[in-house]
Protein backbone atom coordinates (compact mmCIF):
# COMPACT_ATOMS: atom_id res chain seq x y z
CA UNK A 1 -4.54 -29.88 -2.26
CA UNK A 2 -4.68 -30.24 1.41
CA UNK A 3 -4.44 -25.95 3.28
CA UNK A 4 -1.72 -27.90 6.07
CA UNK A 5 0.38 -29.09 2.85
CA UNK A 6 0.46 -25.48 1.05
CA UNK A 7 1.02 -23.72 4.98
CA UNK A 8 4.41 -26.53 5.69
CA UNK A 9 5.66 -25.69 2.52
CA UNK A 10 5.48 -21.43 3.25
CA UNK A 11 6.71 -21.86 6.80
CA UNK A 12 9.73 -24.07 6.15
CA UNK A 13 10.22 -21.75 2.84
CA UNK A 14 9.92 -19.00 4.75
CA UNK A 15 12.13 -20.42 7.22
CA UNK A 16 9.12 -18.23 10.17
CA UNK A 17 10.85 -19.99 13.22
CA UNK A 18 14.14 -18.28 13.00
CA UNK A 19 12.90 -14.78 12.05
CA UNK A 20 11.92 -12.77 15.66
CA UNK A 21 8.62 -10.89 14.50
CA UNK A 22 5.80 -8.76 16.39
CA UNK A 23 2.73 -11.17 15.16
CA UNK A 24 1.86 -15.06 14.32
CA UNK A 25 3.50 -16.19 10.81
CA UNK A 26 1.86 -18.88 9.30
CA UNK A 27 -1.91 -20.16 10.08
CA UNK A 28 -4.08 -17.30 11.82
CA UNK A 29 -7.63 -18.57 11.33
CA UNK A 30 -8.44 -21.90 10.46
CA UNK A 31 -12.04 -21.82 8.92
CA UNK A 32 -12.54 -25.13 6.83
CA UNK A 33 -10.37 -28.14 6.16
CA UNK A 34 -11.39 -28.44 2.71
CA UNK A 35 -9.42 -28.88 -0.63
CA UNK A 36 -7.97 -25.14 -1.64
CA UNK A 37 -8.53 -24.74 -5.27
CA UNK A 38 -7.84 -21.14 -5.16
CA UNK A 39 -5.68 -18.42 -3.13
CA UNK A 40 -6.69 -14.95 -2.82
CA UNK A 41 -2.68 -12.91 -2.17
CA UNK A 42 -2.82 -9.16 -0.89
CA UNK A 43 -0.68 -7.15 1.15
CA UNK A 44 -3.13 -6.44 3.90
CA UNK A 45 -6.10 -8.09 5.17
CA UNK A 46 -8.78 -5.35 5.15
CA UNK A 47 -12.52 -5.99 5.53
CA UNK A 48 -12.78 -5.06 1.80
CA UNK A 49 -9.85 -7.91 1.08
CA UNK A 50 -11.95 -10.41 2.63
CA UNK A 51 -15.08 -9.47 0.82
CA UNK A 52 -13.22 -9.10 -2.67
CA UNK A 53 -11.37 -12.78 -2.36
CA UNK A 54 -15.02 -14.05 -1.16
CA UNK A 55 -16.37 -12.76 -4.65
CA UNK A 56 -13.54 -14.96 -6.32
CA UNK A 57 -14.12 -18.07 -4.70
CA UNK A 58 -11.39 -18.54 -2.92
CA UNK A 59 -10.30 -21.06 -0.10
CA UNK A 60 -7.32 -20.03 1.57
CA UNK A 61 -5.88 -16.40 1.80
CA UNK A 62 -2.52 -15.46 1.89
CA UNK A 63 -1.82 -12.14 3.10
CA UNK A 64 1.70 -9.90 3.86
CA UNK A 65 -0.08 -7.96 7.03
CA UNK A 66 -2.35 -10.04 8.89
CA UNK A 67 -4.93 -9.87 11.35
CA UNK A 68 -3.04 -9.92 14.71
CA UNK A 69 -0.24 -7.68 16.46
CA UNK A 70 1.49 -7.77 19.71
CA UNK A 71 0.20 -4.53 20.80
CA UNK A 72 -3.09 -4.67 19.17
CA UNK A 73 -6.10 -5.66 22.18
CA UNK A 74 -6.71 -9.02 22.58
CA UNK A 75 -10.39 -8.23 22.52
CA UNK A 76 -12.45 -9.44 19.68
CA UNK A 77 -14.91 -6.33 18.41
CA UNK A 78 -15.37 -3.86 15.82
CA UNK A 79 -13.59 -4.56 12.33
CA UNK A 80 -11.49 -6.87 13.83
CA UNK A 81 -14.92 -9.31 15.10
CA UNK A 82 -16.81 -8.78 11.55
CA UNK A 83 -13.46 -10.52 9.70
CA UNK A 84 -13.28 -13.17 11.70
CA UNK A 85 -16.87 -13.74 11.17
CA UNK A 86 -16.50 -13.22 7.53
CA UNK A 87 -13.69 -15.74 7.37
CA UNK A 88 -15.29 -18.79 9.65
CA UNK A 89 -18.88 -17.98 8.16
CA UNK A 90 -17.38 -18.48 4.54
CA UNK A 91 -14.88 -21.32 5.44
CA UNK A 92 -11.96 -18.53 4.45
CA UNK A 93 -8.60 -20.00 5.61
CA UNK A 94 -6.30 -17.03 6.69
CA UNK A 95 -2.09 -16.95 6.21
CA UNK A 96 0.07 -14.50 6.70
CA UNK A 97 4.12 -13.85 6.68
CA UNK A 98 5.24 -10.27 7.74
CA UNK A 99 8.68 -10.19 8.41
CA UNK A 100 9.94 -13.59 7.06
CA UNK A 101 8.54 -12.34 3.83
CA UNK A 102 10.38 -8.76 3.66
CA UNK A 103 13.80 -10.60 4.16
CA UNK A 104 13.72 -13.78 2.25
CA UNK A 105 16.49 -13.58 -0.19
CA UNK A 106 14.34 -14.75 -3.41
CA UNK A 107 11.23 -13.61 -2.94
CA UNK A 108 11.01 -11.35 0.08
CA UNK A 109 9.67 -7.95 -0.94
CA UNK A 110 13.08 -6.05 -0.27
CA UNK A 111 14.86 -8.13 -3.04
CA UNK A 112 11.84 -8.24 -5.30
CA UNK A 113 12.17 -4.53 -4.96
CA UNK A 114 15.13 -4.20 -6.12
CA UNK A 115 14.95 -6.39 -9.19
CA UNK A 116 11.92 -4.31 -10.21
CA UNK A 117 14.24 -0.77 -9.86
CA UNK A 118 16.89 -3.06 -11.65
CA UNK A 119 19.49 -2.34 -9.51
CA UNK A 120 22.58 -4.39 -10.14
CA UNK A 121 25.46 -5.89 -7.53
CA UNK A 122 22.54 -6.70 -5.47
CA UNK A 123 23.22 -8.02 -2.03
CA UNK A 124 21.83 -7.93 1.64
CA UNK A 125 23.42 -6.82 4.67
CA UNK A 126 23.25 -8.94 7.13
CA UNK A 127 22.36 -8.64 11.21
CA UNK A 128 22.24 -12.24 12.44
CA UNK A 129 22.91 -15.09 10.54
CA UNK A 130 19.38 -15.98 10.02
CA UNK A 131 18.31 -12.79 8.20
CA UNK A 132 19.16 -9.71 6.47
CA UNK A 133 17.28 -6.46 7.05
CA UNK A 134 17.42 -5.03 4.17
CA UNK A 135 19.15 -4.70 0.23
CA UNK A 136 22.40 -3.15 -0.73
CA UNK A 137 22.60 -2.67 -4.94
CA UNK A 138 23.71 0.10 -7.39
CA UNK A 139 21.86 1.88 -10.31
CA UNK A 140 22.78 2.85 -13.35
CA UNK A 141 20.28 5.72 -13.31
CA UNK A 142 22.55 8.67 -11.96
CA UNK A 143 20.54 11.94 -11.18
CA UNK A 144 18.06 11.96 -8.25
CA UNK A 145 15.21 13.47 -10.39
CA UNK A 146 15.50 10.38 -12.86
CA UNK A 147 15.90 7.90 -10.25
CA UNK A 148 12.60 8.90 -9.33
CA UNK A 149 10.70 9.06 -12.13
CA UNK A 150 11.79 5.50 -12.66
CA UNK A 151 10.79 4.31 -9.53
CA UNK A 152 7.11 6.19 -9.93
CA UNK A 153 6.73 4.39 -13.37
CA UNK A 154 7.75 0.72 -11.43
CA UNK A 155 5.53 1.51 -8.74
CA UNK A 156 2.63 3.28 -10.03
CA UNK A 157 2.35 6.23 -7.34
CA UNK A 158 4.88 9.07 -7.26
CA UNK A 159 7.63 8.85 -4.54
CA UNK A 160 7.56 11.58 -1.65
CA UNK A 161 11.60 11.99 -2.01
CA UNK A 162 14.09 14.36 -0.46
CA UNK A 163 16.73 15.16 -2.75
CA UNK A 164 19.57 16.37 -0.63
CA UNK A 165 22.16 14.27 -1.35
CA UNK A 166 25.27 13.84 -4.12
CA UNK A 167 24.64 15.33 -7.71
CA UNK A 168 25.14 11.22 -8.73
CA UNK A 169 23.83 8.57 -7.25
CA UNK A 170 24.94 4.80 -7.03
CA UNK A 171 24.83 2.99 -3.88
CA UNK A 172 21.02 2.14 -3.19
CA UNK A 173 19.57 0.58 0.21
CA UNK A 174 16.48 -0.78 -0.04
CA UNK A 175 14.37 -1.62 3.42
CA UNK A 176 10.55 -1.89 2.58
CA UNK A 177 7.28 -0.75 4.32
CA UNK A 178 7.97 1.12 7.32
CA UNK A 179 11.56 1.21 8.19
CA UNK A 180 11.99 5.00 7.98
CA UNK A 181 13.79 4.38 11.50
CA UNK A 182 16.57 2.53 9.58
CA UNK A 183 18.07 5.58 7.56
CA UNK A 184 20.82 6.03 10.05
CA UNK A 185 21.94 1.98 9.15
CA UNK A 186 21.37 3.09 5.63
CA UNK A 187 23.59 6.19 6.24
CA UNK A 188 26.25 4.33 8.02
CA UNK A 189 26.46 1.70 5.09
CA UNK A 190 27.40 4.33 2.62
CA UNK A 191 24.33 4.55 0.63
CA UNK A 192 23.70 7.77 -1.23
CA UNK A 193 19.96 6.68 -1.46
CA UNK A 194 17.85 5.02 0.93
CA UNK A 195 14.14 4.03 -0.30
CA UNK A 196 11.88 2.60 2.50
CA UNK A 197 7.90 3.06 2.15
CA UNK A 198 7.04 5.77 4.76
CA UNK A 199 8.45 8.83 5.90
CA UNK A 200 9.22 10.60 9.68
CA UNK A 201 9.66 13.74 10.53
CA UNK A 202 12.70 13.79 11.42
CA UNK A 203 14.33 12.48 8.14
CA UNK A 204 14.00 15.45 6.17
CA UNK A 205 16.79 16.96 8.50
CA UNK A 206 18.87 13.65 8.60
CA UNK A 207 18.62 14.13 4.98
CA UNK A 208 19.95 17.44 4.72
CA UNK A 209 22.57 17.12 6.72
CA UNK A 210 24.26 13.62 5.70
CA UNK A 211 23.86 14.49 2.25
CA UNK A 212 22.14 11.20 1.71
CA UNK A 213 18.57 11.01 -0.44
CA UNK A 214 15.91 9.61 1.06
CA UNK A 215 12.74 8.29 -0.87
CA UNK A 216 9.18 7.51 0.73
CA UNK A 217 7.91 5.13 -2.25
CA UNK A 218 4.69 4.14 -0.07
CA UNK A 219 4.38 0.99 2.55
CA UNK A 220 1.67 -0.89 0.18
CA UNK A 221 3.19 -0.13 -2.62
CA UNK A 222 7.07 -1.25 -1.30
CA UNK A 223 5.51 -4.45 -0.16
CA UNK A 224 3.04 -5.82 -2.99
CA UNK A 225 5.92 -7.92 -4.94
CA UNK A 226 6.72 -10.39 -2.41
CA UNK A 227 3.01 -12.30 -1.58
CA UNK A 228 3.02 -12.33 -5.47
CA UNK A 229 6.34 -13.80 -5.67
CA UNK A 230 5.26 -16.19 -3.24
CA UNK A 231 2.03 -17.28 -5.03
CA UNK A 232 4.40 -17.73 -8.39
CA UNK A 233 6.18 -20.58 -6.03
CA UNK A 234 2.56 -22.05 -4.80
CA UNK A 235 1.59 -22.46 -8.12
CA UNK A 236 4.38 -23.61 -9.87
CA UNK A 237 4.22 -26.51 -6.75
CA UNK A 238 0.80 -27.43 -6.12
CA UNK A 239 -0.64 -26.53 -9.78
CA UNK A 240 -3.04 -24.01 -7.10
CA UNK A 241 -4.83 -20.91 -8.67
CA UNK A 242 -3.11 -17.60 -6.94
CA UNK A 243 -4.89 -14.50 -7.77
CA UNK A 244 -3.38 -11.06 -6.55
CA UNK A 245 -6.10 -8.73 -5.53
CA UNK A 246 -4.67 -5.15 -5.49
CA UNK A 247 -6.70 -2.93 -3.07
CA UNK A 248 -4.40 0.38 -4.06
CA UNK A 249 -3.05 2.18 -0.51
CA UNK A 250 -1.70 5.87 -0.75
CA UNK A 251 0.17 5.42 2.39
């Protein structure tokens, strides 16, 4: 299968030119035009990604976080120079989707979330009409503490949580990875839990004193159902090998 074929499909899937974001979705480092046989999928492209989806043989890479951010120097050194070397010098084709990915409504990580949690009366809220930020659903799972086990079991890493809010829960909001800064929208949409992956000073008060839970369920581990999702689709199209390779983050 030809790598432009397998990007088209992503990008217009992904619908990438109608989403604002703070990096390049699609293509980020074209290495070698040759047939992909097999896609390495990870959350983040570390050094130690690279080297791992090199030991599988693979020819493309998909990734969630990729190599390049606005802010991030434009100068090519350190890490940044040795995986760029590693990808050209081993004909590694890199992909990413960041934001496009979080909000797609089928496989984007904040839905995939919340099938996961089961959460039921799932739907998004919506900004523009493009995209939604984030997930709105409801549990069945009623006390904080339980809510929390559950989500530790689904996730495989225990939950920093703040459990200030109503005795029973309900209303869930779901933003992945690092939208700590959105549990004022969470708040404001009635939610008596919001689960993001980090955690900010500043929310342990916010929690305390809207009455609202918040859980810190880890960035990495938030955002690891989505690029899988997506490599379900690539296979199911293009008959491709998609291999997830987990490279466990605490944060």
């Amino acid at each position: 299968m030809k790598q432009q074929e397998i990007i088209s499909y992503c990008n217009e899937l992904l619908n990438i030119n109608q989403i604002p974001d703070y990096c390049p979705n699609g293509l980020q480092v074209e290495a070698d035009p040759r047939p992909v046989k097999k896609i390495a999928l990870g959350v983040s492209i570390s050094l130690e990604f690279i080297e791992k989806a090199i030991a599988e043989d693979a020819d493309m890479i998909i990734t969630h976080h990729g190599l390049f951010w606005e802010k991030d120097s434009r100068v090519i050194q350190g890490p940044l120079r040795k995986k760029i070397q590693l990808l050209l010098s081993n004909h590694l084709t890199a992909v990413a989707y960041h934001l496009p990915l979080d909000f797609h409504a089928e496989i984007g990580n904040n839905i995939q979330l919340a099938k996961r949690l089961g959460l039921t009366k799932v739907r998004e809220f919506d900004d523009t009409a493009s995209y939604s930020d984030g997930i709105i659903g409801e549990t069945d799972i009623k006390s904080i503490d339980d809510f929390s086990i559950h989500i530790e079991n689904i996730l495989d890493r225990k939950p920093v949580v703040l459990p200030y809010g109503k005795a029973q829960i309900s209303k869930i909001v779901i933003i992945t990875g690092g939208a700590q800064g959105y549990f004022q929208k969470a708040i404001d949409l009635g939610a008596d839990c919001f689960i993001t992956g980090e955690i900010s000073e500043k929310n342990f008060s916010m929690s305390k004193e809207y009455e609202v839970h918040f859980v810190s369920a880890g960035h990495y581990a938030t955002e690891k159902f989505g690029i899988q999702a997506l490599g379900d689709l690539i296979t199911h199209k293009f008959n491709i090998e998609c291999n997830f390779i987990d490279i466990p983050n605490p944060i």
